[in-house]
N, C-alpha and C. Protein backbone atom coordinates (compact mmCIF):
# COMPACT_ATOMS: atom_id res chain seq x y z
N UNK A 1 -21.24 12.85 147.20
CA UNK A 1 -20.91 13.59 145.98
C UNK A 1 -21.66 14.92 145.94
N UNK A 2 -23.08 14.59 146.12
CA UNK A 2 -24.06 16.16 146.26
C UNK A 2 -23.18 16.78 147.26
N UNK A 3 -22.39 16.80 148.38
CA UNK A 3 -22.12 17.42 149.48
C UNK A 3 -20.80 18.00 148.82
N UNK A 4 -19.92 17.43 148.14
CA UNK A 4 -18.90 17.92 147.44
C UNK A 4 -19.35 18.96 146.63
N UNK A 5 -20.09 18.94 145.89
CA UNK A 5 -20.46 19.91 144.47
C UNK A 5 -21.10 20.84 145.47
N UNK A 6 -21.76 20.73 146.70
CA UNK A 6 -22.55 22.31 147.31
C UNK A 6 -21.03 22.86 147.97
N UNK A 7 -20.35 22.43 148.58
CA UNK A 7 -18.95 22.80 149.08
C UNK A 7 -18.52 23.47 148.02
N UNK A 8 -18.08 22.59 147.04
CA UNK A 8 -17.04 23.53 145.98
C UNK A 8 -17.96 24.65 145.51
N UNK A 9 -18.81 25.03 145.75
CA UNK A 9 -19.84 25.87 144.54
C UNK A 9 -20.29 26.94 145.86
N UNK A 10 -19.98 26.89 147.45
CA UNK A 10 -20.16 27.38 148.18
C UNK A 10 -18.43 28.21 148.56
N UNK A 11 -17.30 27.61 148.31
CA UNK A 11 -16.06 27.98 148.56
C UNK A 11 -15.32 28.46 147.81
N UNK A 12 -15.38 27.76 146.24
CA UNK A 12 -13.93 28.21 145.28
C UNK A 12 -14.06 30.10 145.30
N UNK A 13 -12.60 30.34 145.41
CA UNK A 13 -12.08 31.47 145.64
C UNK A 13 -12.82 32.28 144.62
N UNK A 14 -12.97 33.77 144.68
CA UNK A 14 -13.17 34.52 143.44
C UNK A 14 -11.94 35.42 143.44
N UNK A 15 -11.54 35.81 142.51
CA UNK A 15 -10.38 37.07 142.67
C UNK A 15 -10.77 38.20 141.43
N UNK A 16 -11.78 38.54 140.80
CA UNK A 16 -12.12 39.31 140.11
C UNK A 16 -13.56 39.63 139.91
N UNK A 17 -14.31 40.99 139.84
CA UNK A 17 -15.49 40.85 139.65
C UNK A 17 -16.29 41.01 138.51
N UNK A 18 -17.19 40.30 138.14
CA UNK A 18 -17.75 40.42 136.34
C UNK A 18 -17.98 42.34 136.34
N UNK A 19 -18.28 42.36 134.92
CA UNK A 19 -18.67 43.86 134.80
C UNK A 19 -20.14 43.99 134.09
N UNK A 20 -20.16 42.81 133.75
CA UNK A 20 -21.81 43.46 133.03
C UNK A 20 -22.96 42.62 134.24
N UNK A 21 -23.99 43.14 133.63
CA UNK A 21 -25.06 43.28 134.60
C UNK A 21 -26.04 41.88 134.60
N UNK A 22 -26.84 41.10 135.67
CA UNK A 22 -27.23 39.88 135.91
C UNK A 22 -28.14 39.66 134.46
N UNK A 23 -28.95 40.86 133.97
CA UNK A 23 -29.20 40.90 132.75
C UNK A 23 -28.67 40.04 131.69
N UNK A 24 -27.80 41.29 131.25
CA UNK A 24 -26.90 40.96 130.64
C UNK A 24 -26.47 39.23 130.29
N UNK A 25 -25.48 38.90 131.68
CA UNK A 25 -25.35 37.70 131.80
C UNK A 25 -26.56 36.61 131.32
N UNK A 26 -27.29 36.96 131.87
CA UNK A 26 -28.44 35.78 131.45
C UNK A 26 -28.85 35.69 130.17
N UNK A 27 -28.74 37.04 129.39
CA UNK A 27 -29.50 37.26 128.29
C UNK A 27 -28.21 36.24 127.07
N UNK A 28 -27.15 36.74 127.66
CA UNK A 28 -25.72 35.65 126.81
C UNK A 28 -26.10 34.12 126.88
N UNK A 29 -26.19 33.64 128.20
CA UNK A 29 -26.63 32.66 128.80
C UNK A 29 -27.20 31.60 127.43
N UNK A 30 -28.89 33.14 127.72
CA UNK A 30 -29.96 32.33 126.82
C UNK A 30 -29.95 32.55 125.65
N UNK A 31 -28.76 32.51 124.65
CA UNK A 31 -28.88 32.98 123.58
C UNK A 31 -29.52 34.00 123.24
N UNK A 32 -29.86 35.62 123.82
CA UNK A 32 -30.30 36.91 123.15
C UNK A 32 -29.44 37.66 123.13
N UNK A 33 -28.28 37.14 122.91
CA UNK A 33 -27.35 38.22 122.12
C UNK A 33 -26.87 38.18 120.94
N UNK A 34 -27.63 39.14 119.87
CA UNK A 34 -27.11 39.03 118.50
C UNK A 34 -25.72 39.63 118.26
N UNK A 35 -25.51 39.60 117.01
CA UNK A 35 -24.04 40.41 116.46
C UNK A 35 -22.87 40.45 117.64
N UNK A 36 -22.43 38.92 118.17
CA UNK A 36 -22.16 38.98 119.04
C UNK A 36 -20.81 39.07 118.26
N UNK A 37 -19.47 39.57 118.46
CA UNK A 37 -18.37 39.57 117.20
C UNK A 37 -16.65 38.89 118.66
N UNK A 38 -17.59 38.75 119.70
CA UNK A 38 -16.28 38.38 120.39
C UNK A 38 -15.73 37.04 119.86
N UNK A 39 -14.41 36.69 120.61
CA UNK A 39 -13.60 35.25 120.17
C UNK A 39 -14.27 34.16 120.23
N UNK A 40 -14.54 33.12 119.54
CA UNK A 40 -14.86 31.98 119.53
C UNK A 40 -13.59 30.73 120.19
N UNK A 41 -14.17 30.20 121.52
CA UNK A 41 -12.90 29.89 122.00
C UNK A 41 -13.31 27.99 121.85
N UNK A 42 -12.21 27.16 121.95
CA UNK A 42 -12.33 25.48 121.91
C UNK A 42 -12.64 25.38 123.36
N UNK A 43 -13.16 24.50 123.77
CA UNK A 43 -13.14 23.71 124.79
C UNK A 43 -12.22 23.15 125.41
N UNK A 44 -11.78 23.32 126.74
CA UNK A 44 -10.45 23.28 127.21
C UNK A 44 -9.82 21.77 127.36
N UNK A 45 -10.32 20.99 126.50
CA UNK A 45 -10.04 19.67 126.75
C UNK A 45 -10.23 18.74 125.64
N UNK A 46 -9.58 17.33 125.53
CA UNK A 46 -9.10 16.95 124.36
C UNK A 46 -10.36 16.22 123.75
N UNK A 47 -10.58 16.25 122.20
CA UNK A 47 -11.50 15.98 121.36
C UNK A 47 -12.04 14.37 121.38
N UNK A 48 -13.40 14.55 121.70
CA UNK A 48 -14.00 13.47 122.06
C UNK A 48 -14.38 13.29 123.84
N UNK A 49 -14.14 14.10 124.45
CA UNK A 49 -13.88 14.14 125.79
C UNK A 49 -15.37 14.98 125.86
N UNK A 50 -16.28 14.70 127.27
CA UNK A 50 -16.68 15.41 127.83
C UNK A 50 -16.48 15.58 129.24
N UNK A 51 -17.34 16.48 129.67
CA UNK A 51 -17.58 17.08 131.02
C UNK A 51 -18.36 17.74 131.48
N UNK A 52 -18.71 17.50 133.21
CA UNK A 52 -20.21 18.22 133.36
C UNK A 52 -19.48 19.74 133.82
N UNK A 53 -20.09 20.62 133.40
CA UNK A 53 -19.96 22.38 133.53
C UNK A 53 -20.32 22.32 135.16
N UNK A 54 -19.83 22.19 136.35
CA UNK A 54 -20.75 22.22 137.27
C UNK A 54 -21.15 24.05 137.68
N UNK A 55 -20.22 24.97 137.02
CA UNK A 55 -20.30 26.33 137.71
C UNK A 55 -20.38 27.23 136.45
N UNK A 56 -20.95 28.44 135.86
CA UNK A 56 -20.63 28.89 134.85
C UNK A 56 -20.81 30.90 135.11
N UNK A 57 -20.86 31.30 134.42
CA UNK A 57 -20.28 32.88 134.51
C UNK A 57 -21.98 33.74 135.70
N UNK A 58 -21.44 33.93 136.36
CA UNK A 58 -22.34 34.43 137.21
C UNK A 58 -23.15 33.38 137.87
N UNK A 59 -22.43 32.34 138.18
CA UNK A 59 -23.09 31.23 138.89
C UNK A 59 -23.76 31.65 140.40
N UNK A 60 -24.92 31.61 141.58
CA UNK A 60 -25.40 31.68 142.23
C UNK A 60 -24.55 31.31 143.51
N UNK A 61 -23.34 30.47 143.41
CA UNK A 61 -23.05 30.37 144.22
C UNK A 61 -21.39 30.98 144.72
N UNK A 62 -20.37 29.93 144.10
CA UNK A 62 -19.52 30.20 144.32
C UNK A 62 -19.13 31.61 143.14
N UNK A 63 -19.66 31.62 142.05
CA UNK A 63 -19.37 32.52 140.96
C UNK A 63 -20.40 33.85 140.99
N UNK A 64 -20.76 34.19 141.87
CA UNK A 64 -21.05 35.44 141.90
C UNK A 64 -20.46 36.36 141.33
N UNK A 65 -20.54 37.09 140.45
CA UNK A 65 -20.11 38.46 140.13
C UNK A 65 -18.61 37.96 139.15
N UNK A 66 -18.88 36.55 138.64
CA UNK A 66 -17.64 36.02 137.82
C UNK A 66 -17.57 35.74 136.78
N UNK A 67 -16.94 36.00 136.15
CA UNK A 67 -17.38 35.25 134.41
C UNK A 67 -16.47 34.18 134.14
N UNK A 68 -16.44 33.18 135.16
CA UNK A 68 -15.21 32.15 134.98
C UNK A 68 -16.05 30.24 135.25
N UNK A 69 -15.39 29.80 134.59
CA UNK A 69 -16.07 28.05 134.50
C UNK A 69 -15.30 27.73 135.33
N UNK A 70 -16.11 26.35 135.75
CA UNK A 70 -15.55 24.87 136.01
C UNK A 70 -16.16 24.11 135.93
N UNK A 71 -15.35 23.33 135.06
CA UNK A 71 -15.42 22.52 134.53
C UNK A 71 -14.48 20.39 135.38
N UNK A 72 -15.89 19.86 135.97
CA UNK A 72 -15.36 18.75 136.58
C UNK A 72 -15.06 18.04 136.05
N UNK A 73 -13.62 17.47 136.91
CA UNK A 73 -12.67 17.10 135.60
C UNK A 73 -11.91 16.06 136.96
N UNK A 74 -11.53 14.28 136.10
CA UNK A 74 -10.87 13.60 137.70
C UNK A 74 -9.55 14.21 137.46
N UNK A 75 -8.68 14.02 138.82
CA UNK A 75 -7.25 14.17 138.73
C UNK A 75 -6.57 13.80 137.31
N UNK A 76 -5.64 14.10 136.30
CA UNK A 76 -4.90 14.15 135.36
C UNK A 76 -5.92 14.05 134.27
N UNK A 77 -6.50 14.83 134.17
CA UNK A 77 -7.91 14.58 133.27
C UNK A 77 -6.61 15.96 132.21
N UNK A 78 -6.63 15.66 130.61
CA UNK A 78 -6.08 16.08 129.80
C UNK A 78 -6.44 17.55 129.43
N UNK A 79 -5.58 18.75 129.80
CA UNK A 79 -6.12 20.10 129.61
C UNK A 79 -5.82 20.69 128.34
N UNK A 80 -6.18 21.16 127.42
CA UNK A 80 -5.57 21.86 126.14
C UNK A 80 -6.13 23.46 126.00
N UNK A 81 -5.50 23.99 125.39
CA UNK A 81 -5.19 25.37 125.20
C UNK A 81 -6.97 25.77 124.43
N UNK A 82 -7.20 26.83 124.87
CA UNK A 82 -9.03 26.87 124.41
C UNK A 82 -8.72 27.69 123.19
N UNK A 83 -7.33 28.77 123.00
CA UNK A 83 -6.70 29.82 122.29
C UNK A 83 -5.75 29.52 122.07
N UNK A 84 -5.20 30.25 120.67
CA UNK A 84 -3.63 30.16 120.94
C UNK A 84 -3.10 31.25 121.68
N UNK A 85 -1.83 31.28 121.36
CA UNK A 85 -1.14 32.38 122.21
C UNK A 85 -0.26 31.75 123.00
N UNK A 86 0.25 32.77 124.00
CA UNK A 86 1.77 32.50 124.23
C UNK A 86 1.79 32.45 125.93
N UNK A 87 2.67 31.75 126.50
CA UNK A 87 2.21 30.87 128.34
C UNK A 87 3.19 32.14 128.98
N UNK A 88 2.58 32.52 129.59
CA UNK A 88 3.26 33.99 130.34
C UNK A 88 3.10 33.53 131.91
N UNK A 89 2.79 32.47 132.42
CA UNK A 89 3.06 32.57 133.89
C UNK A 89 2.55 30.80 134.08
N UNK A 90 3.61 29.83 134.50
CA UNK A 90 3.03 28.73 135.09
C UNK A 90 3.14 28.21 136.50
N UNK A 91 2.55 27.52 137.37
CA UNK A 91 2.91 26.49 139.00
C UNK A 91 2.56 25.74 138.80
N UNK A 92 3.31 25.16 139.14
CA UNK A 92 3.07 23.24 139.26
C UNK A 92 4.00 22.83 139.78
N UNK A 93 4.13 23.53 141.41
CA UNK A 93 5.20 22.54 142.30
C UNK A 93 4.33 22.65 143.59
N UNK A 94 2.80 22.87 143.48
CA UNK A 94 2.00 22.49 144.61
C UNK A 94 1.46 21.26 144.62
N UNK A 95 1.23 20.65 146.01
CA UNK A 95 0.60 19.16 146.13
C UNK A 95 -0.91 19.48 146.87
N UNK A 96 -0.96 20.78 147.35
CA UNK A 96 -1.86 21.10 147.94
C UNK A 96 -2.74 21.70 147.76
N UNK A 97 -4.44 21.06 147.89
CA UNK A 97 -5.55 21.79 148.25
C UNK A 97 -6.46 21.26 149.08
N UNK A 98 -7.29 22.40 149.06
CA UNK A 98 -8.61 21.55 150.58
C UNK A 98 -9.52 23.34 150.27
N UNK A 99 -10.51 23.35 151.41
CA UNK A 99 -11.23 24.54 151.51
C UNK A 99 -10.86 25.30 152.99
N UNK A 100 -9.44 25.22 152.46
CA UNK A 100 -8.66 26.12 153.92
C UNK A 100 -7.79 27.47 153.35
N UNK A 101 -7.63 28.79 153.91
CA UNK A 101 -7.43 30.20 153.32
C UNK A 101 -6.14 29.42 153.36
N UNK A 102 -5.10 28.90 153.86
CA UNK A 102 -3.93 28.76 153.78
C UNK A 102 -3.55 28.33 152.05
N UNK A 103 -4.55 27.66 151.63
CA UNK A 103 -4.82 27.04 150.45
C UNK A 103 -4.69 28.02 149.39
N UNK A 104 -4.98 29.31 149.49
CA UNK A 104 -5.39 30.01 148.17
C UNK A 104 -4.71 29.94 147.30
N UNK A 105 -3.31 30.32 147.95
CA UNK A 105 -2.12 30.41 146.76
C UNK A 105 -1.29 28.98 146.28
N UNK A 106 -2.19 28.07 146.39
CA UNK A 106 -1.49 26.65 146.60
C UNK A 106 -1.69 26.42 145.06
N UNK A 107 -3.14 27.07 144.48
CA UNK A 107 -3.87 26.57 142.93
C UNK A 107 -2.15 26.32 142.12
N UNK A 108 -2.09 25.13 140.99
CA UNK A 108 -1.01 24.87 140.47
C UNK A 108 -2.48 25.85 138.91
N UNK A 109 -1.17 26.08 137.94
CA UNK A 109 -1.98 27.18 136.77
C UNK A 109 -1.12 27.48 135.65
N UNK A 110 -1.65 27.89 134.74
CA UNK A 110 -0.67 28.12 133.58
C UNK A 110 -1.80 29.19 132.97
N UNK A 111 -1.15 30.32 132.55
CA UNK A 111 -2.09 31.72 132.27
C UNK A 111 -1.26 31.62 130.70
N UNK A 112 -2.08 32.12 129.90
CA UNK A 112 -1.60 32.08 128.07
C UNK A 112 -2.02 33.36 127.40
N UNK A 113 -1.52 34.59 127.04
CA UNK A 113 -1.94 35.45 126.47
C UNK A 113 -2.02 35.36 125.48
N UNK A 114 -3.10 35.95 124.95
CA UNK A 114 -3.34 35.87 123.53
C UNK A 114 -3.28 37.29 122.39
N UNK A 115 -3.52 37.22 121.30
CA UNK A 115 -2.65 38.51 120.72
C UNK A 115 -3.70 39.81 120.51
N UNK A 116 -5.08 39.48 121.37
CA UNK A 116 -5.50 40.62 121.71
C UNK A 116 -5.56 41.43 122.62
N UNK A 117 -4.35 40.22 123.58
CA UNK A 117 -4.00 41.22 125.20
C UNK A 117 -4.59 40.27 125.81
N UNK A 118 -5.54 39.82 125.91
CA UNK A 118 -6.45 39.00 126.52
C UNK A 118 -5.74 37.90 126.91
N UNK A 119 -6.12 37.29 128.14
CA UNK A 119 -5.24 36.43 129.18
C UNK A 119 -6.27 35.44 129.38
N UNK A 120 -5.81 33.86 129.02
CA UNK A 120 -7.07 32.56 129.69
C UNK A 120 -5.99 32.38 130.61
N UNK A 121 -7.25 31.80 131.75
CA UNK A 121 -6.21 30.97 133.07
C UNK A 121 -7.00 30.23 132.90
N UNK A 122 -6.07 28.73 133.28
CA UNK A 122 -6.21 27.39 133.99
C UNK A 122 -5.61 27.05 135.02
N UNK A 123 -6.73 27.10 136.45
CA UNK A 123 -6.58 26.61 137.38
C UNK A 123 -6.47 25.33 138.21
N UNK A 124 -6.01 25.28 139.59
CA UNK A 124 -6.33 23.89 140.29
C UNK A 124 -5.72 22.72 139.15
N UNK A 125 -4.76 22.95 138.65
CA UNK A 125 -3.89 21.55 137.95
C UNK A 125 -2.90 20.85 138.63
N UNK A 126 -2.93 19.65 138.53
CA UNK A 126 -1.80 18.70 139.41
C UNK A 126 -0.43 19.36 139.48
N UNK A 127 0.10 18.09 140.49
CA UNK A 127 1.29 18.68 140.94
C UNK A 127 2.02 18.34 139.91
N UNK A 128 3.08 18.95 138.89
CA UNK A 128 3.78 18.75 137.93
C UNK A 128 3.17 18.00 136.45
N UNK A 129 1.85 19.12 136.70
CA UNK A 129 0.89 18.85 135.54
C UNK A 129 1.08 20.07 134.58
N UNK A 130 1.93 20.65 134.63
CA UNK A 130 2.18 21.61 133.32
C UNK A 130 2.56 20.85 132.24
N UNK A 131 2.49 20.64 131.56
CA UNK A 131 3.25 20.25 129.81
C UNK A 131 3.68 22.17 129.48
N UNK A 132 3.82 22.61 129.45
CA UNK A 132 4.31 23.63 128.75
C UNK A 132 4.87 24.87 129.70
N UNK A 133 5.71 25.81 129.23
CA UNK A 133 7.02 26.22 129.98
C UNK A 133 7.04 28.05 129.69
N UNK A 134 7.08 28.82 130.60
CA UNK A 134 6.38 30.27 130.23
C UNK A 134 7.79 30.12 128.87
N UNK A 135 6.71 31.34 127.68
CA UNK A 135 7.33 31.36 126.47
C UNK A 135 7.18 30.68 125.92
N UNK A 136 6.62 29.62 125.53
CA UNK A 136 6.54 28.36 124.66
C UNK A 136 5.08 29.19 123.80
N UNK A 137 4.88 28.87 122.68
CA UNK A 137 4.02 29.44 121.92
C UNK A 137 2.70 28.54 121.64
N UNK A 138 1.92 28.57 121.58
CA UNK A 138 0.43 27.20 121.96
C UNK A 138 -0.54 27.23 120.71
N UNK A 139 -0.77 26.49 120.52
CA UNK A 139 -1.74 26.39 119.52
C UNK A 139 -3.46 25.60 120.07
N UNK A 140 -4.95 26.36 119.84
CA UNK A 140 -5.19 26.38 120.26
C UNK A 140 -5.84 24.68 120.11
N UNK A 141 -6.44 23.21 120.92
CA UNK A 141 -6.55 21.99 121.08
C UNK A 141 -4.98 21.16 121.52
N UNK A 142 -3.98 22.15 121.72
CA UNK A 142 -2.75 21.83 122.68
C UNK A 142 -2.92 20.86 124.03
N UNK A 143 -2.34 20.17 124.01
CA UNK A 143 -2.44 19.77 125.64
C UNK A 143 -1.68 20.60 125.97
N UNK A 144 -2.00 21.21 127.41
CA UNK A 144 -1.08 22.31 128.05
C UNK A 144 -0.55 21.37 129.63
N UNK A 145 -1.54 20.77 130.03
CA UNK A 145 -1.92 20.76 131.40
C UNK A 145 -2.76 19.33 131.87
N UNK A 146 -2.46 18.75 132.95
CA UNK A 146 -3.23 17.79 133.36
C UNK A 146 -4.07 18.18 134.59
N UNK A 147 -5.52 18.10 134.92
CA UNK A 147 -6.27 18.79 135.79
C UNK A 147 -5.78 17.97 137.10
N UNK A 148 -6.15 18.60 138.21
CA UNK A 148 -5.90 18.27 139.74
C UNK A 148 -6.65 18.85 140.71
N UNK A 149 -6.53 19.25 141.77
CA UNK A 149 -6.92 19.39 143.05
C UNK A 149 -6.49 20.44 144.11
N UNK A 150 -5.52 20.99 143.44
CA UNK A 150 -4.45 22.26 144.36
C UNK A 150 -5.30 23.34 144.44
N UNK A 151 -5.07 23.79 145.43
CA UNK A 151 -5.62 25.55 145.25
C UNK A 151 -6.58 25.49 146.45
N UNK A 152 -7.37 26.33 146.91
CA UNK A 152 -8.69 26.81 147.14
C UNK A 152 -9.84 25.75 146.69
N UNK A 153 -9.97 24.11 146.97
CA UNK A 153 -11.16 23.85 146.22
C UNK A 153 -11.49 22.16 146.73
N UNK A 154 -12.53 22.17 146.40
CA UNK A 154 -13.28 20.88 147.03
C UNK A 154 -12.88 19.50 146.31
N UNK A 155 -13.05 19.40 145.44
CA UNK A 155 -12.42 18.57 144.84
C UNK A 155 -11.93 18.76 143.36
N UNK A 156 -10.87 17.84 142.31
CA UNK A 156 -11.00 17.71 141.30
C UNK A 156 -11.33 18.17 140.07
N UNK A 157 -11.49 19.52 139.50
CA UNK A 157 -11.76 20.22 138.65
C UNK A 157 -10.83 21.22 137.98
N UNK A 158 -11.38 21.54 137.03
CA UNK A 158 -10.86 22.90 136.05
C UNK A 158 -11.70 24.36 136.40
N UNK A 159 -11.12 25.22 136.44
CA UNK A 159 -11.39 26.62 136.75
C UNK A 159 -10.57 27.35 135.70
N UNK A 160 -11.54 27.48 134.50
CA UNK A 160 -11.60 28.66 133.47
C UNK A 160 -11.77 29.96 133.48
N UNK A 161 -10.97 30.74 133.30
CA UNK A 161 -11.52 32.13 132.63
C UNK A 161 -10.77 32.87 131.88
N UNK A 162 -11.13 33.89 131.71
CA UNK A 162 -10.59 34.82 130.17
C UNK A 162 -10.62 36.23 131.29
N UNK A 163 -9.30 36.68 131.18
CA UNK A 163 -9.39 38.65 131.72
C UNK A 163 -9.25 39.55 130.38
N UNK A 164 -9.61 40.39 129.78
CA UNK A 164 -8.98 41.34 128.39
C UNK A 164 -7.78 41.71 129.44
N UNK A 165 -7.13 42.72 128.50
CA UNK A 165 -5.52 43.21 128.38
C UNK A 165 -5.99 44.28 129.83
N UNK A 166 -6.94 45.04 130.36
CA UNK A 166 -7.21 45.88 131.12
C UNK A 166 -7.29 45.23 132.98
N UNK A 167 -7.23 43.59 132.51
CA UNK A 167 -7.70 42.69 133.68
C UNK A 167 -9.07 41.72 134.17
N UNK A 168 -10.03 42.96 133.25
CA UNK A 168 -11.53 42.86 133.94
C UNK A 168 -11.99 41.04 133.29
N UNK A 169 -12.28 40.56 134.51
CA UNK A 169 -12.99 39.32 133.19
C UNK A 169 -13.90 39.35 132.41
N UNK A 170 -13.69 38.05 131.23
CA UNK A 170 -14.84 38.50 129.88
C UNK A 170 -15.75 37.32 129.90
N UNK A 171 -17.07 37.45 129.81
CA UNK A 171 -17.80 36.51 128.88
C UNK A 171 -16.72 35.49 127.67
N UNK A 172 -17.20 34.07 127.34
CA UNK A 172 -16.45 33.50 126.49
C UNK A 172 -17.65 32.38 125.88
N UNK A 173 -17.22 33.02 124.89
CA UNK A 173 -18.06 31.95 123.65
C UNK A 173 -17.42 30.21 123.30
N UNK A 174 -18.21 29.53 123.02
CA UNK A 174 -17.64 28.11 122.78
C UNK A 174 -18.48 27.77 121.76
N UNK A 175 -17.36 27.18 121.06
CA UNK A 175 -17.73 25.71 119.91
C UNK A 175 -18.11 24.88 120.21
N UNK A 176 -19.23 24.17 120.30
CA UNK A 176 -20.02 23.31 120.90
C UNK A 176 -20.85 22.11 119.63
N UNK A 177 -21.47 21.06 120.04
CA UNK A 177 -22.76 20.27 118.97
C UNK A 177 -23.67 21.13 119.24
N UNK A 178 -24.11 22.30 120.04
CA UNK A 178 -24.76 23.08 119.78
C UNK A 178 -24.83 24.15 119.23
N UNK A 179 -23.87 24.23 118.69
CA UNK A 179 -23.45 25.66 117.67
C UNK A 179 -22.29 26.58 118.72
N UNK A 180 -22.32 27.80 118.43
CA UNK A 180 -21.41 28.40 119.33
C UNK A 180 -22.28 29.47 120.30
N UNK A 181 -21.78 28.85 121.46
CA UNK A 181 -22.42 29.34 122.49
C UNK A 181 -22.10 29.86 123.70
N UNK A 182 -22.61 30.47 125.07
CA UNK A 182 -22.17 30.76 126.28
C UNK A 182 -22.84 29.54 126.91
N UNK A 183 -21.37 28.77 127.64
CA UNK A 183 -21.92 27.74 128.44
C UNK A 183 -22.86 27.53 129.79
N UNK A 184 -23.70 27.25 129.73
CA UNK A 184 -24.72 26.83 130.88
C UNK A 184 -24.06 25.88 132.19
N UNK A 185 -24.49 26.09 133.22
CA UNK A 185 -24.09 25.46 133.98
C UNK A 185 -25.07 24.14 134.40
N UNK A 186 -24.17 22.79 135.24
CA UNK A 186 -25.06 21.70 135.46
C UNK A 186 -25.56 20.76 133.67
N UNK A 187 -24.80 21.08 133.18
CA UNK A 187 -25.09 20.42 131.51
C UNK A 187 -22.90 19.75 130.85
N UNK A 188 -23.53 18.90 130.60
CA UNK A 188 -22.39 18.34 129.63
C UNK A 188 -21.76 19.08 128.45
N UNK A 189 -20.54 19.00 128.13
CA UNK A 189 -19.92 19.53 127.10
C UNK A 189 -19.21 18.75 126.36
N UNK A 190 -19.19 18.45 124.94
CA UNK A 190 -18.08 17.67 124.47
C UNK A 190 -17.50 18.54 123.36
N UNK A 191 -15.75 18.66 123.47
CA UNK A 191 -15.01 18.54 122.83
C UNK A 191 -14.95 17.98 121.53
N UNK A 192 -15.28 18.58 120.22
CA UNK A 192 -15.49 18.59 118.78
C UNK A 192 -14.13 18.98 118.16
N UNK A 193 -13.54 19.94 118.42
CA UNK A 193 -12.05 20.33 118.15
C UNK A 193 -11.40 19.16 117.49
N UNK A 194 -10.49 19.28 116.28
CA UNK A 194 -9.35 18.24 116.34
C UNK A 194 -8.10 18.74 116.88
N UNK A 195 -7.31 18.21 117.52
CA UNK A 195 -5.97 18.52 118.05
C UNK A 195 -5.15 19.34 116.73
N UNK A 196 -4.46 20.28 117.14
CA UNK A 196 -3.55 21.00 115.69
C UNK A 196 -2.48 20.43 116.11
């Protein structure tokens, strides 16, 4: 299992690079950012549910220079919408992943814009694990998605992130039993949300 989590955290793909500075990042991290006024987003998964964070925004390994989660999650583990907003791009007719380049474009995903421009993706979801259909309108504790294994990746997980309307990825705040926060990596999360 240790050999899995250094693999995935040594391999999963990046395709965008953070913009603020290791600072920065850490200082979100550790709670020193006041008047923070960005979105408060749910937890991508259904209420009462947890999960261990194994990777989080500027992670050391595989997340260098990223502001994107994952979140370990087994095969058909229940995905819901973190935002609302509206499903502008889904796959889910791949069966395939591993930590092979042939793999990259294999990730099954469903991307949801939201009405500040701003785009969440959910990655690496089973094969015909979409619940929802581009255009369908989402509300945010939705099931969207059942997690999987496709793509670029070692095993079994969710791969979160948020781009604004420009592309760049963002930092993302969460509703947490710890108040609202930037998630840490290697720590548990549970799902407080009620389903809408």
């Amino acid at each position: 299992m240790k050999i899995q989590l250094l693999i995935l955290s040594a391999f999963i793909a990046c395709f965008a690079n953070a913009q603020l500075s290791d600072q920065e990042i850490y200082d979100a991290k550790g709670g020193r950012i006041y008047n923070d006024t960005s979105y408060i987003y749910w937890l991508p998964f259904m209420p009462g549910e947890r999960f261990l964070l194994v990777q989080a925004a500027n992670s050391h390994m595989s997340h260098r220079n990223e502001l994107s989660l994952d979140f370990k999650m087994k095969k058909g583990s229940k995905v819901c919408a973190a935002r609302d907003g509206i499903v502008t791009e889904v796959k889910k007719d791949s069966d395939k992943g591993g930590l092979k380049d042939e793999y990259l474009s294999e990730g099954n995903h469903i991307f949801i814009r939201h009405n500040d421009g701003s785009m969440a993706q959910y990655w690496h979801l089973d094969k015909d694990g979409a619940c929802v259909n581009v255009g369908d309108n989402v509300k945010k504790g939705q099931l969207i998605g059942l997690s999987g294994n496709t793509g670029y990746t070692a095993f079994p997980h969710l791969h979160f992130q948020v781009k604004n309307k420009e592309g760049k990825q963002i930092l993302t705040r969460f509703l947490t039993r710890r108040g609202i926060i930037y998630l840490r990596p290697a720590k548990w999360y549970k799902c407080l949300h009620e389903r809408q």
